[in-house]
C-alpha atoms as a PDB file:
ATOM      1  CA  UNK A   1      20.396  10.002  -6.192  1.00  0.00           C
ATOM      2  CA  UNK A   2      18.770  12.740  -8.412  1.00  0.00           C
ATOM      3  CA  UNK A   3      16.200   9.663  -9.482  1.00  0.00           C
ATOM      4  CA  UNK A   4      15.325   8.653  -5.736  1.00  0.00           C
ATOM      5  CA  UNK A   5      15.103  12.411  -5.017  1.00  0.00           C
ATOM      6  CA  UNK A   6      12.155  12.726  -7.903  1.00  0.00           C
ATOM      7  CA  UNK A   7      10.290   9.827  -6.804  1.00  0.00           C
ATOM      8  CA  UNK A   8      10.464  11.513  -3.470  1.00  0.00           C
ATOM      9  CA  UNK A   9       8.173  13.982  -4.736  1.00  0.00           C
ATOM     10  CA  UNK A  10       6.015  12.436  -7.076  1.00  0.00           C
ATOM     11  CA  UNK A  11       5.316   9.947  -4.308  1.00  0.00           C
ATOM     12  CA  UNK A  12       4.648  13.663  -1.886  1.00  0.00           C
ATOM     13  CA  UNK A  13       2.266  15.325  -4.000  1.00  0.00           C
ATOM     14  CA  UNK A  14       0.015  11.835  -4.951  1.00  0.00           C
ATOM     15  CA  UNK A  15       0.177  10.929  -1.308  1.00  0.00           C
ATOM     16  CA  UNK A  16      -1.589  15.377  -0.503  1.00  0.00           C
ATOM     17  CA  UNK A  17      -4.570  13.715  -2.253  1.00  0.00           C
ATOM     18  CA  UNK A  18      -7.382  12.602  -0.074  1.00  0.00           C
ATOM     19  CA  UNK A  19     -11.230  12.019   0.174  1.00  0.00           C
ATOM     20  CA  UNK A  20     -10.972  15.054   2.284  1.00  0.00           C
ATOM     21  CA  UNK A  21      -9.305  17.196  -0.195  1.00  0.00           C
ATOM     22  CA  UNK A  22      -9.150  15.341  -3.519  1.00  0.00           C
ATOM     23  CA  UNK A  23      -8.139  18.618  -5.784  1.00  0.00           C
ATOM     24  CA  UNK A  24      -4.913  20.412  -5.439  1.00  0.00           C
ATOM     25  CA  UNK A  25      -3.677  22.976  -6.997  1.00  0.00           C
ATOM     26  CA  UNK A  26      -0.145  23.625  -7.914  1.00  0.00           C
ATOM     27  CA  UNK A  27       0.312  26.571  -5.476  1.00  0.00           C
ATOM     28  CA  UNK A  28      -0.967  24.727  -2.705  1.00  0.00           C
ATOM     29  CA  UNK A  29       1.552  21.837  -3.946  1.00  0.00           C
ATOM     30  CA  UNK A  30       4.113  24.156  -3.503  1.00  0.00           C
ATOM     31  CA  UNK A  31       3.250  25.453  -0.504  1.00  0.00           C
ATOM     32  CA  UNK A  32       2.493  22.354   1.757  1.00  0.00           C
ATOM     33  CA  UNK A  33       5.657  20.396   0.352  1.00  0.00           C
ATOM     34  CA  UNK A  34       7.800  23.787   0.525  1.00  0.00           C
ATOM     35  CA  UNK A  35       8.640  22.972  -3.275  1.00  0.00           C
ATOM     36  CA  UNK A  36       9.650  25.495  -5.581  1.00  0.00           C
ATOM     37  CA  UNK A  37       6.001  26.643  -8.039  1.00  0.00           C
ATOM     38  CA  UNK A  38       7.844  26.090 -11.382  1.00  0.00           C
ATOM     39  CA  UNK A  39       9.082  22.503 -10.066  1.00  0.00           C
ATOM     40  CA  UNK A  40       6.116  21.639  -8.279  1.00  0.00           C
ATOM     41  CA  UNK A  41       4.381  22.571 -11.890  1.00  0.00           C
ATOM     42  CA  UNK A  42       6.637  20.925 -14.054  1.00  0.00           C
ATOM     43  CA  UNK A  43       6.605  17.769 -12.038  1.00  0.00           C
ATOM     44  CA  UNK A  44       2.030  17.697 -11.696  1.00  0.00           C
ATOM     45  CA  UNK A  45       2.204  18.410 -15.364  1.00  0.00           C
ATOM     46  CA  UNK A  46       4.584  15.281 -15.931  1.00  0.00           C
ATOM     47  CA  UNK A  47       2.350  13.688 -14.173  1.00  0.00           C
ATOM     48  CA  UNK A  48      -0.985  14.339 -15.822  1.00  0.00           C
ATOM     49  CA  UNK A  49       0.793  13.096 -19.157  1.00  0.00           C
ATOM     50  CA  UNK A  50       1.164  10.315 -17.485  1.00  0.00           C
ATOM     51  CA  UNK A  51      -2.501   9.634 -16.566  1.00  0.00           C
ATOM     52  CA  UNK A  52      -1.009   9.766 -13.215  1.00  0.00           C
ATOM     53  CA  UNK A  53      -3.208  13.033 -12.246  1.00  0.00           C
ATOM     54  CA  UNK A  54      -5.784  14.869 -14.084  1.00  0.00           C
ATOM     55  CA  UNK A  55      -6.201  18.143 -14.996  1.00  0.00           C
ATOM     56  CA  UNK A  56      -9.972  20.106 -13.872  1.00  0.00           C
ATOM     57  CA  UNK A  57     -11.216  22.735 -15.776  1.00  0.00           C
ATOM     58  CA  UNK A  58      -9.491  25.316 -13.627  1.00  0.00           C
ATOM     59  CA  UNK A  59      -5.976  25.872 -14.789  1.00  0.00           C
ATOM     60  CA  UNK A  60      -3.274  25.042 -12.676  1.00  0.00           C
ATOM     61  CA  UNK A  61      -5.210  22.344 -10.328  1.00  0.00           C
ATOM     62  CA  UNK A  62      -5.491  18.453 -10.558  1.00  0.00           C
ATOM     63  CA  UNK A  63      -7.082  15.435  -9.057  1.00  0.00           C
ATOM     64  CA  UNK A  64      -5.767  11.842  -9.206  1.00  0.00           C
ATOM     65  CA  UNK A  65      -5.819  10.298 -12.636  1.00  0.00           C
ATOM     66  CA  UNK A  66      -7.547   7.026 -13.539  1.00  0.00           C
ATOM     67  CA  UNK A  67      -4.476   5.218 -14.067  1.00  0.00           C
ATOM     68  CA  UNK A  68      -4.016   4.665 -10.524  1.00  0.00           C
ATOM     69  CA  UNK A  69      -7.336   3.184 -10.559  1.00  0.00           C
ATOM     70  CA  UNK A  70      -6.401   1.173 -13.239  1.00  0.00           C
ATOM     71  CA  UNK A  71      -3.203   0.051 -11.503  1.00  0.00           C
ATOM     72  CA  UNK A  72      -4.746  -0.749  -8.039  1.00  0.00           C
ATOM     73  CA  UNK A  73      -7.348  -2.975 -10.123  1.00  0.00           C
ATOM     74  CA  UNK A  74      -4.188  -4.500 -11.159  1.00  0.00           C
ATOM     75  CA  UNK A  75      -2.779  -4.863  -7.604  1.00  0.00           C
ATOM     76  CA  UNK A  76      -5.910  -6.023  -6.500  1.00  0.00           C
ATOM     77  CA  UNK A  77      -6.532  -9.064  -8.835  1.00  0.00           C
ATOM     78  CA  UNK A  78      -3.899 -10.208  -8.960  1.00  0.00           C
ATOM     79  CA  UNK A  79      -3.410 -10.811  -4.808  1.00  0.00           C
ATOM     80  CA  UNK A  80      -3.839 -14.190  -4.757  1.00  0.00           C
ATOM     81  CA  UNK A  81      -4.481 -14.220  -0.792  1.00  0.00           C
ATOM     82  CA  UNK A  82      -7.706 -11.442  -1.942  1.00  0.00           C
ATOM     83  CA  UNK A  83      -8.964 -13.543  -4.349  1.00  0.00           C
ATOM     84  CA  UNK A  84      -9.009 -16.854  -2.125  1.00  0.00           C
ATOM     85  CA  UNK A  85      -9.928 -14.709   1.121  1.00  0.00           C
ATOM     86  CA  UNK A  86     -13.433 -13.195  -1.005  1.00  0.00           C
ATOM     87  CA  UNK A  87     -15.025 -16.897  -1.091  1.00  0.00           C
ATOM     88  CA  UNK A  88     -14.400 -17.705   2.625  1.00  0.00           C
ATOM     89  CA  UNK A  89     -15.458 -13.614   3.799  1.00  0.00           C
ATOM     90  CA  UNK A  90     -18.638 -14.959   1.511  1.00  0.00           C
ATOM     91  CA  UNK A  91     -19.319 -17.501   3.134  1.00  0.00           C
ATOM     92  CA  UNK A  92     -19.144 -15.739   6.715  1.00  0.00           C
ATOM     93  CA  UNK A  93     -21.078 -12.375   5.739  1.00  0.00           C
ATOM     94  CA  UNK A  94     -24.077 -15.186   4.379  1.00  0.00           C
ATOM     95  CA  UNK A  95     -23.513 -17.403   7.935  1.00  0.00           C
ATOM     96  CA  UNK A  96     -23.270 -14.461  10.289  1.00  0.00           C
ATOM     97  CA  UNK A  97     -24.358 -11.439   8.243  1.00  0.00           C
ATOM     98  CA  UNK A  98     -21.909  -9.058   9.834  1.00  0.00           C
ATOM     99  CA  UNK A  99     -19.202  -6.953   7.976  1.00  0.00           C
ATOM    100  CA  UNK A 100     -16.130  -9.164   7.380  1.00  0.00           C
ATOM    101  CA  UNK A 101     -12.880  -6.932   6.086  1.00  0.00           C
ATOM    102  CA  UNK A 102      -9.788  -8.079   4.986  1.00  0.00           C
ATOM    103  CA  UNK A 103      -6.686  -5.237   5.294  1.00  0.00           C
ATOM    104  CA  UNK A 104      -2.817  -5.214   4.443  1.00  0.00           C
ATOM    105  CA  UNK A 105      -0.046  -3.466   6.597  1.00  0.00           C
ATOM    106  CA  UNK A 106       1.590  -0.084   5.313  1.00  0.00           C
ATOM    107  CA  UNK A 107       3.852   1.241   7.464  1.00  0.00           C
ATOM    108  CA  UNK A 108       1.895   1.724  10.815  1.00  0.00           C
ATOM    109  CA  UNK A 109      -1.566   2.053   8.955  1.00  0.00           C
ATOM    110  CA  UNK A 110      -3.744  -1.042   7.775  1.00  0.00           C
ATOM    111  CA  UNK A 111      -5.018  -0.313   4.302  1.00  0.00           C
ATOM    112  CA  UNK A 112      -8.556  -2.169   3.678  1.00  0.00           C
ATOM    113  CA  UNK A 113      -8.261  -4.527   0.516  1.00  0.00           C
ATOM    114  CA  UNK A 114     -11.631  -6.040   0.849  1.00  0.00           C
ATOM    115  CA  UNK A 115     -14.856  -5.447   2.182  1.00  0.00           C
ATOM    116  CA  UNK A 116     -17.752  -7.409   2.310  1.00  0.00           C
ATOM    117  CA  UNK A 117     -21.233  -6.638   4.341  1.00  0.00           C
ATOM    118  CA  UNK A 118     -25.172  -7.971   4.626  1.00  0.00           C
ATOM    119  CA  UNK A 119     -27.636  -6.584   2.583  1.00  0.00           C
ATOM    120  CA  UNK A 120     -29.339  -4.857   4.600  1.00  0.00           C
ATOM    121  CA  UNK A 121     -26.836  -3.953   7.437  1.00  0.00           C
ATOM    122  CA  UNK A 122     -24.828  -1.964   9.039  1.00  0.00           C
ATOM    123  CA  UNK A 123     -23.000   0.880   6.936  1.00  0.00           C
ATOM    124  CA  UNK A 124     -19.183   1.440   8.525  1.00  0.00           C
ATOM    125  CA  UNK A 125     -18.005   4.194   6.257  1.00  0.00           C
ATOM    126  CA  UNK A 126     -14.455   4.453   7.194  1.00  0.00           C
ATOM    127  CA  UNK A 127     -13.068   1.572   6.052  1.00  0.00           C
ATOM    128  CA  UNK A 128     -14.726   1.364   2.507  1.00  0.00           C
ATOM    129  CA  UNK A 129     -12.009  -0.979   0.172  1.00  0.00           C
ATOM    130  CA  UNK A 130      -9.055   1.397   0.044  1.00  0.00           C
ATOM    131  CA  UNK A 131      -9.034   3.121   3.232  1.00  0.00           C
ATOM    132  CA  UNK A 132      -6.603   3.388   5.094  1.00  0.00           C
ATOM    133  CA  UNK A 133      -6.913   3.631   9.199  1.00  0.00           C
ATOM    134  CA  UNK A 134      -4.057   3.499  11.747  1.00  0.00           C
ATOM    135  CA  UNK A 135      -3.057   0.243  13.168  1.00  0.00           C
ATOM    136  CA  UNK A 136      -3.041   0.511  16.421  1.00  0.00           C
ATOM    137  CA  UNK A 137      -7.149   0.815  17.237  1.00  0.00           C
ATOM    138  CA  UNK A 138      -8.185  -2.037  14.980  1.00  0.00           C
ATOM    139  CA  UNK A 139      -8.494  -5.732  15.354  1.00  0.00           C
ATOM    140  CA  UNK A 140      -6.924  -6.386  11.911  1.00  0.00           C
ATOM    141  CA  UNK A 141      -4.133  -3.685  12.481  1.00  0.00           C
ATOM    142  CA  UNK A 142      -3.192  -5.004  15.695  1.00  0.00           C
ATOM    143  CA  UNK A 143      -2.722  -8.146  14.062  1.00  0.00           C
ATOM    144  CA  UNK A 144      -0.568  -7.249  11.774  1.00  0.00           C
ATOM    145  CA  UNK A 145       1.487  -4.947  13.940  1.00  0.00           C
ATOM    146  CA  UNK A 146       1.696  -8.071  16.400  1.00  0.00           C
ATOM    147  CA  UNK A 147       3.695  -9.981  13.541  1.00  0.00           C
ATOM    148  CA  UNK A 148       6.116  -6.979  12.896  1.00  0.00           C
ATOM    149  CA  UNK A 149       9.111  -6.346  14.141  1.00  0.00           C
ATOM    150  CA  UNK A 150       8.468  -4.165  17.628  1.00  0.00           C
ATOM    151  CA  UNK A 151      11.368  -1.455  17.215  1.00  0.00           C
ATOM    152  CA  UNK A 152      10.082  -0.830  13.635  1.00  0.00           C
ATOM    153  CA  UNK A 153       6.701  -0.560  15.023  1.00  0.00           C
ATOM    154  CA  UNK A 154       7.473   1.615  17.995  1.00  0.00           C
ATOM    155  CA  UNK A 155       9.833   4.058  15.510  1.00  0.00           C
ATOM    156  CA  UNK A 156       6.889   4.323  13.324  1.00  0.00           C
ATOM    157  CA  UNK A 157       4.300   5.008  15.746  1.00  0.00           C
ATOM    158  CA  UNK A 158       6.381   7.810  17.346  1.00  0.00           C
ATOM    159  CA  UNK A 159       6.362   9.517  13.941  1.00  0.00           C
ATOM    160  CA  UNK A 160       2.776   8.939  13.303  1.00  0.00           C
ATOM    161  CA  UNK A 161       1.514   9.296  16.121  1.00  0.00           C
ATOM    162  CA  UNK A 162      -1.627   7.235  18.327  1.00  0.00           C
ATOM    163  CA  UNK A 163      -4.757   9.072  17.719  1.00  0.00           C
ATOM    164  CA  UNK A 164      -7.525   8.855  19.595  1.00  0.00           C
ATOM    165  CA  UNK A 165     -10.606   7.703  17.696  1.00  0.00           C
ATOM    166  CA  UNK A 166     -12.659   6.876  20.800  1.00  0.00           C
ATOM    167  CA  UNK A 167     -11.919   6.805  24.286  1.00  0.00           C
ATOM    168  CA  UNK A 168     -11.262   3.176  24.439  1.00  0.00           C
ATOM    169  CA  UNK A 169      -8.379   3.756  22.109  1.00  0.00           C
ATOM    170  CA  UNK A 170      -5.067   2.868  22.956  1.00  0.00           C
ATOM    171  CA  UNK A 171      -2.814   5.782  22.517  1.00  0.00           C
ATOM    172  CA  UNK A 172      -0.139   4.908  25.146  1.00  0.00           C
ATOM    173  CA  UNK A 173       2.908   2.749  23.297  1.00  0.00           C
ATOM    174  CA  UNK A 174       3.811   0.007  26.290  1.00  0.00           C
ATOM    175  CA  UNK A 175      -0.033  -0.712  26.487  1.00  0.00           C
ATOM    176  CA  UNK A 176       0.062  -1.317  23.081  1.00  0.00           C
ATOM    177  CA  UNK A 177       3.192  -2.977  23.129  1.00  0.00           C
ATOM    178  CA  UNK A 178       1.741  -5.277  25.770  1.00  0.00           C
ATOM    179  CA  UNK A 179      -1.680  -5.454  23.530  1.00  0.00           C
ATOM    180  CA  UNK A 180       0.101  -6.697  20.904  1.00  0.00           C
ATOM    181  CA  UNK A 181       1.827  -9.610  22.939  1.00  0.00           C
ATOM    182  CA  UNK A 182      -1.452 -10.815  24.133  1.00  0.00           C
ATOM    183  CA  UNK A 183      -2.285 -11.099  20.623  1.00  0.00           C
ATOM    184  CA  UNK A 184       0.392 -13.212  19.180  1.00  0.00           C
ATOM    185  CA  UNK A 185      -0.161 -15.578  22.845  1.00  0.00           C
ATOM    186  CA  UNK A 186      -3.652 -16.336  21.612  1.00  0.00           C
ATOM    187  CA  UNK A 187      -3.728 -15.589  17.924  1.00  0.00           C
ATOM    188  CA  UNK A 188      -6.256 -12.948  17.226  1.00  0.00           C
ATOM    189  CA  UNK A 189      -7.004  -9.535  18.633  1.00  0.00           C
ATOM    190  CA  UNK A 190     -10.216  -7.834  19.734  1.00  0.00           C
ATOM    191  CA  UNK A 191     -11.450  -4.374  18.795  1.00  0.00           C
ATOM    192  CA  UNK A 192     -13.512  -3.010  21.881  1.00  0.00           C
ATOM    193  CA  UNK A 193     -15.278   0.111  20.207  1.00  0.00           C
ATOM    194  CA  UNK A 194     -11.916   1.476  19.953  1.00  0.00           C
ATOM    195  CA  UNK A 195     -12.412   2.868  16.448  1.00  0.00           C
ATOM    196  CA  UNK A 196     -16.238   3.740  16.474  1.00  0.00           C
ATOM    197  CA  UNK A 197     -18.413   3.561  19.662  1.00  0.00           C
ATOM    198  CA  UNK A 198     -20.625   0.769  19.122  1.00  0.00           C
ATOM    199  CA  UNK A 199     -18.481  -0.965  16.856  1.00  0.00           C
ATOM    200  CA  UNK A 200     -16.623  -4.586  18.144  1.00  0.00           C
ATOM    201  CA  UNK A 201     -13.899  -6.498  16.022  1.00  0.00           C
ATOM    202  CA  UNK A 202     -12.288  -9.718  16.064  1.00  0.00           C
ATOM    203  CA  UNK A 203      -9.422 -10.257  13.615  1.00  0.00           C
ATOM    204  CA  UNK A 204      -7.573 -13.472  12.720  1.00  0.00           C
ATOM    205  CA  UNK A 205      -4.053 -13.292  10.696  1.00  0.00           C
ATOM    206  CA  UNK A 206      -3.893 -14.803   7.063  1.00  0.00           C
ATOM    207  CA  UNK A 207       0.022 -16.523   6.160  1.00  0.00           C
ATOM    208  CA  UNK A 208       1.278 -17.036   2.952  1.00  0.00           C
ATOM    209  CA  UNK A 209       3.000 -20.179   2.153  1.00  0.00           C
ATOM    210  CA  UNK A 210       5.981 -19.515   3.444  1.00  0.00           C
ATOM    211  CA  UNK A 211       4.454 -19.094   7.106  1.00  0.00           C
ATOM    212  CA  UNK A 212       4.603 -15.163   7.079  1.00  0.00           C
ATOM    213  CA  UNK A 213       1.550 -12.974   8.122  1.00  0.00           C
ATOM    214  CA  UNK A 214       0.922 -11.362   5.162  1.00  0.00           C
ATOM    215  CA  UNK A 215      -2.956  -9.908   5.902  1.00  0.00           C
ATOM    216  CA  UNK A 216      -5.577  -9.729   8.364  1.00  0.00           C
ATOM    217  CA  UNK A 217      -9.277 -10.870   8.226  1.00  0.00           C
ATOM    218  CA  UNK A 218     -12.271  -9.952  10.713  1.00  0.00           C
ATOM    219  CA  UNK A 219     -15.845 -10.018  11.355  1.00  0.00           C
ATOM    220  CA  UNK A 220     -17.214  -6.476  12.893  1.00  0.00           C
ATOM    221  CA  UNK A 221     -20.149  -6.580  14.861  1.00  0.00           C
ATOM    222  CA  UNK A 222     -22.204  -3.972  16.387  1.00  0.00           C
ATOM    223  CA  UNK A 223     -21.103  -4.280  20.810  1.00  0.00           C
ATOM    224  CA  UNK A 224     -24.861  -5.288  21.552  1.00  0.00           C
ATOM    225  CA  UNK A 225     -24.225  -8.560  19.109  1.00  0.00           C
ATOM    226  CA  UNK A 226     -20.624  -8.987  19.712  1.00  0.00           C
ATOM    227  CA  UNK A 227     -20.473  -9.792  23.632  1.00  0.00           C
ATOM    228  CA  UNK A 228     -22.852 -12.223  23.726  1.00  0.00           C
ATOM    229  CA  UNK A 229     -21.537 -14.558  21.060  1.00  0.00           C
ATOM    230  CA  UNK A 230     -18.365 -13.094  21.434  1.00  0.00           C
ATOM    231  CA  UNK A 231     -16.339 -16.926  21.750  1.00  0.00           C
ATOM    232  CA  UNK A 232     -19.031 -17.437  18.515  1.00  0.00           C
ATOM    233  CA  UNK A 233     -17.445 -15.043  16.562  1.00  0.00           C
ATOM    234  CA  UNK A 234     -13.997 -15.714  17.799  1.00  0.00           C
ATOM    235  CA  UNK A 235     -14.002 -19.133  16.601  1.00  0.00           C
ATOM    236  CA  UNK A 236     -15.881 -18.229  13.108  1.00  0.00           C
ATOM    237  CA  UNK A 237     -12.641 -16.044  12.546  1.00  0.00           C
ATOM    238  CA  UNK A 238      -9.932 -18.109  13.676  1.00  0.00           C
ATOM    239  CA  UNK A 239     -11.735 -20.738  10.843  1.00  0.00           C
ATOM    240  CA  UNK A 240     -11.722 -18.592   8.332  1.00  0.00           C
ATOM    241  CA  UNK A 241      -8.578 -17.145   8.637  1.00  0.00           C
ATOM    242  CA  UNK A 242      -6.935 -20.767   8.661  1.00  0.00           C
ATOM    243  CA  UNK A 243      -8.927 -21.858   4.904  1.00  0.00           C
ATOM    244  CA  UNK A 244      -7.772 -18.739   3.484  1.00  0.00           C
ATOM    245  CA  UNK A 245      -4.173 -19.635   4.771  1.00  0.00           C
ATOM    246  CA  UNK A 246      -5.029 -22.831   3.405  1.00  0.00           C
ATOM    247  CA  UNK A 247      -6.207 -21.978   0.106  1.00  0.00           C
ATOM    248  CA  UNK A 248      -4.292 -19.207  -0.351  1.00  0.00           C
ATOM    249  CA  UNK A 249      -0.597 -20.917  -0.492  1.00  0.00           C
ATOM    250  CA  UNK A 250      -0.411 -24.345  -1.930  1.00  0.00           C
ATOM    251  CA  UNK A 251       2.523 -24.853  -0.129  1.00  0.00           C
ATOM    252  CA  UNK A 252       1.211 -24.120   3.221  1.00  0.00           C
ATOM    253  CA  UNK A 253       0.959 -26.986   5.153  1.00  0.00           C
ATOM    254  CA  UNK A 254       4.013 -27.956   4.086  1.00  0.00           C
ATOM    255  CA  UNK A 255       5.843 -24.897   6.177  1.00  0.00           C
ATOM    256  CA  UNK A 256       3.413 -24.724   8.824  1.00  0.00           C
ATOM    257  CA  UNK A 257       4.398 -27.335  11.660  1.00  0.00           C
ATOM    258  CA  UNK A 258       1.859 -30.227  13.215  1.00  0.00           C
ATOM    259  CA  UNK A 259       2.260 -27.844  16.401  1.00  0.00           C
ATOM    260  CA  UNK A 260       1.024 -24.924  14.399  1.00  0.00           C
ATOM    261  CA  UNK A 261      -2.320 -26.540  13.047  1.00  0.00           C
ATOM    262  CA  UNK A 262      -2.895 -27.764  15.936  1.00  0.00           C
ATOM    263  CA  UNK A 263      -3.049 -24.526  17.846  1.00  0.00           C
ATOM    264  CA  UNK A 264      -5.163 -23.213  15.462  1.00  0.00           C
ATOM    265  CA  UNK A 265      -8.090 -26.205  16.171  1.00  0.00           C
ATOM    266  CA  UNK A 266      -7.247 -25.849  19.659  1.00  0.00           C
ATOM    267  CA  UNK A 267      -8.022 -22.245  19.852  1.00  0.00           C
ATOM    268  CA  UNK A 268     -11.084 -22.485  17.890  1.00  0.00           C
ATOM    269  CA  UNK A 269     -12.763 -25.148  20.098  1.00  0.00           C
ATOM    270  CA  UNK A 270     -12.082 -23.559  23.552  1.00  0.00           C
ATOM    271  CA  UNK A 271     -13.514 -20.209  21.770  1.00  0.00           C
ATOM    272  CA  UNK A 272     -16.887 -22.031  21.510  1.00  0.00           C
END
């Protein structure tokens, strides 16, 4: 228990660290986690041997260390599903040369593994690789929340919180609750500028090869681009998202029923 109790607050003190306020010092520690200073100093300094945080050249304050870089390099290679999803997002950023992201569920936030955009295009700064945005206002979040067990969800939201990005957010929980069962009826969920005005979304789900949604892959496209060839881009997804289920698990087809696949080609040719 005294273990579990530690982690507790290693895992409280990396998580204070943000792009927002990326240097802490041990005070402040203290103070926002209502930790004793000596533990909250003995337990950053632990850390910094550890490579875990680093220490600035003003005593008694830290940023994150580079072994958490190091470790989410790690993480990241070896994903198989990130490493079979880059050569199909490849492919669509040279087809359609829009933003394609691929993102992962944390609790009720979905955490941006990949990101791939045109050279030249549109910059969309909040959800660089890493980032982390909440679920509910984003084609791949709602995705992944519409594979996820609904109390769970719900309990999670109600702690978080639904906040507003835009005004076509959804911030009400049985709108989103009836959001996400539209999405699982037709297999992919839209973003309509609901996390940056201007910005449209549709997001596919990627399974692993045991049949479980384990990401979430979409193209984002600027609203003037996106309504038009809006059952374009719909079908582009749903495609890609099905080869990188593909190529992702070996074992795929194998779990995946004849009904399965062939809602999947079904979908994509009424989307055209």
């Amino acid at each position: 228990m005294v273990r579990i109790r530690l982690i507790e607050k290693v895992t409280q003190i990396l998580d204070l660290f943000s792009l927002e306020r990326p240097e802490w010092g041990v005070g402040d520690v203290a103070k926002a986690l209502e930790l004793p200073k000596s533990t909250t100093s003995e337990l950053m300094s632990s850390l910094a041997d550890q490579r875990l945080l680093s220490r600035t050249t003003s005593k008694g304050r830290y940023r994150l260390g580079w072994r958490l870089f190091e470790l989410s390099q790690t993480l990241l290679d070896t994903t198989e599903f990130r490493l079979e999803a880059r050569k199909v997002m490849k492919e669509l950023v040279e087809c359609w040369e829009e933003t394609v992201h691929l993102a992962v569920l944390d609790g009720a936030q979905a955490v941006y593994v990949e990101k791939l955009q045109p050279t030249p295009g549109i910059k969309i700064w909040i959800s660089r690789a890493g980032a982390r945005l909440p679920a509910h206002c984003s084609g791949v979040g709602k995705v992944l929340l519409a594979h996820s067990e609904w109390e769970h969800v719900a309990e999670l939201l109600e702690h978080q919180g639904m906040p507003t990005l835009t005004p076509n957010t959804i911030t009400d929980l049985d709108l989103l609750a009836d959001e996400l069962e539209r999405v699982r009826e037709r297999g992919y969920a839209y973003d309509h500028e609901e996390t940056l005005v201007g910005l449209c979304c549709v997001a596919a789900p990627i399974y692993d090869s045991r049949g479980t949604v384990v990401a979430a892959v979409s193209l984002s496209v600027p609203d003037y681009r996106f309504h038009p060839a809006k059952s374009n881009y719909t079908a582009a997804i749903l495609d890609a998202a099905r080869r990188i289920s593909e190529n992702a698990g070996s074992a795929l087809k194998e779990y995946l029923s004849y009904e399965v696949n062939e809602a999947w080609d079904k979908r994509a040719k009424t989307t055209t």
